[in-house]
Protein backbone atom coordinates (compact mmCIF):
# COMPACT_ATOMS: atom_id res chain seq x y z
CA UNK A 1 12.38 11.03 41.22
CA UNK A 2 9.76 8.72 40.45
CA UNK A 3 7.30 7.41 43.24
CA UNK A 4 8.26 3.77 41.21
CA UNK A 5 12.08 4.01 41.85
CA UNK A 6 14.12 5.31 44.81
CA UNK A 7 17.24 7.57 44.28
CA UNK A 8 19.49 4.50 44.92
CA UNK A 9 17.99 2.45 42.64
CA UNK A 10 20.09 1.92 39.55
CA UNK A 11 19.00 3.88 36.27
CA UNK A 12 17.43 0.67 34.59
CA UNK A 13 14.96 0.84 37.47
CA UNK A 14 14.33 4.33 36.81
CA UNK A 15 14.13 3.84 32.74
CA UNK A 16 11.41 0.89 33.67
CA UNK A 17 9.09 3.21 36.40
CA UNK A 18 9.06 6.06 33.47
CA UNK A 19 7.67 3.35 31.24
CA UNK A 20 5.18 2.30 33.72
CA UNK A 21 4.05 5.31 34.33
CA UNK A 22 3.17 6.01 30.83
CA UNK A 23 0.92 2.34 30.90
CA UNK A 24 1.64 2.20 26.73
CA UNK A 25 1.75 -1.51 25.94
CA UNK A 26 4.33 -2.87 23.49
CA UNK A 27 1.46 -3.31 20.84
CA UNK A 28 0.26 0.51 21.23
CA UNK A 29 3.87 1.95 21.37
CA UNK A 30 4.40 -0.08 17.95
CA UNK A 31 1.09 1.34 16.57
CA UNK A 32 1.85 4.40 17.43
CA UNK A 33 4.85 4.67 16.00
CA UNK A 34 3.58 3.17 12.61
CA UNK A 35 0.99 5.79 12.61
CA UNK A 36 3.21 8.90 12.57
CA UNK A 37 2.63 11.23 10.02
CA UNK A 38 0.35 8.59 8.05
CA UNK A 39 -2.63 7.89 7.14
CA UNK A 40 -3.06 3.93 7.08
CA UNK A 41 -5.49 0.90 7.43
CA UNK A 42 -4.57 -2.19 9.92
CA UNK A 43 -2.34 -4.05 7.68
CA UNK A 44 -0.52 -0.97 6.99
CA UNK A 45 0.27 -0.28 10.28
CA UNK A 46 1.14 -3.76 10.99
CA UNK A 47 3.57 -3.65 7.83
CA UNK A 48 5.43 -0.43 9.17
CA UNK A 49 5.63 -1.61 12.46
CA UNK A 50 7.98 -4.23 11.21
CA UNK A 51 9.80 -2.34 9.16
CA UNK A 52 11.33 -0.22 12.04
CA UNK A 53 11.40 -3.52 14.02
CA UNK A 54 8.20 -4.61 15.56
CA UNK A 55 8.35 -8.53 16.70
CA UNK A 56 4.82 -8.42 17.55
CA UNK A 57 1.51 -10.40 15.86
CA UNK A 58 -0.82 -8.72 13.06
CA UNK A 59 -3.28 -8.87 15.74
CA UNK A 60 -1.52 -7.75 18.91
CA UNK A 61 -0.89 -4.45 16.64
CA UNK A 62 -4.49 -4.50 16.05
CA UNK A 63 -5.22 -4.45 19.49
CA UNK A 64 -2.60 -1.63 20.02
CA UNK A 65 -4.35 0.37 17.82
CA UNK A 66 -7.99 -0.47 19.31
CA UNK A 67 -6.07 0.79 22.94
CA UNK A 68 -4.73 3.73 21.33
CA UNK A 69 -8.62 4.86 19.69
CA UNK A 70 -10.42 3.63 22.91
CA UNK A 71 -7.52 6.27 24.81
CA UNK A 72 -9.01 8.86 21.49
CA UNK A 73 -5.01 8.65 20.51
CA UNK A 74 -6.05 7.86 17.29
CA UNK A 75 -9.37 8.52 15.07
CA UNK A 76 -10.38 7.16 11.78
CA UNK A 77 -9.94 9.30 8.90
CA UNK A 78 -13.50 8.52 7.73
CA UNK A 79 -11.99 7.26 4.98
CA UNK A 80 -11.88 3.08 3.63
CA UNK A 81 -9.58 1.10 1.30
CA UNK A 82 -9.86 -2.32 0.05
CA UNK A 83 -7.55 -4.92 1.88
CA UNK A 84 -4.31 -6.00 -0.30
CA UNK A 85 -6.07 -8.87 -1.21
CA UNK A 86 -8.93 -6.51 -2.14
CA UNK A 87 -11.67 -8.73 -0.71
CA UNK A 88 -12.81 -5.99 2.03
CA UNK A 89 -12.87 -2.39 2.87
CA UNK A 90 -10.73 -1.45 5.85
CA UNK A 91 -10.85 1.70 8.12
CA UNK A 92 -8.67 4.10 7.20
CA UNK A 93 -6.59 5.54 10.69
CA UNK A 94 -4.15 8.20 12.13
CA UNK A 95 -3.06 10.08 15.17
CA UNK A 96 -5.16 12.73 16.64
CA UNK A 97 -3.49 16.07 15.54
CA UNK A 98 -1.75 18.06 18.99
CA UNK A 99 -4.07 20.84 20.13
CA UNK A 100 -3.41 23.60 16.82
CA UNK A 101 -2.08 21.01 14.31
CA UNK A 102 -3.55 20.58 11.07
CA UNK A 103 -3.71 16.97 9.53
């Protein structure tokens, strides 16, 4: 049992204290799961997110990603590309490897 939710509460209460307790915004869940297994620079993430169904803004992504490094979720490869448009060099990003996990 959650310290969120008592026993009698329903299960939607209990579904919504697991989610608090994990304090992962919307924007850094969606990063996150963009991320997975990929190596990619801010509009990248933002166009994944919305392919598996993100509603969220370019930059509210942006910010889930800034979260997610500030939490050292996710590190920069070390690595730049050039925008889509080509007109700047973006940081290159992706999840921090689980304790004995290669890249």
């Amino acid at each position: 049992m959650s310290h969120l939710a008592r026993n009698s509460d329903p299960s939607t209460s209990h579904q919504a204290a697991a989610k608090a307790q994990t304090n992962e915004t919307p924007s850094m869940y969606w990063a996150r799961v963009a991320l997975e297994g990929q190596r990619l620079i801010d509009e990248e993430i933002y166009a994944r997110a919305v392919y598996f169904g993100c509603p969220l803004s370019p930059d509210r992504i942006r910010h889930g990603r800034l979260q997610l490094e500030q939490i050292g979720a996710v590190i920069p490869t070390g690595r730049t590309r050039k925008t889509a448009k080509g007109n700047c060099s973006s940081r290159e990003w992706t999840l921090r490897p689980a304790q004995g996990q290669l890249f």
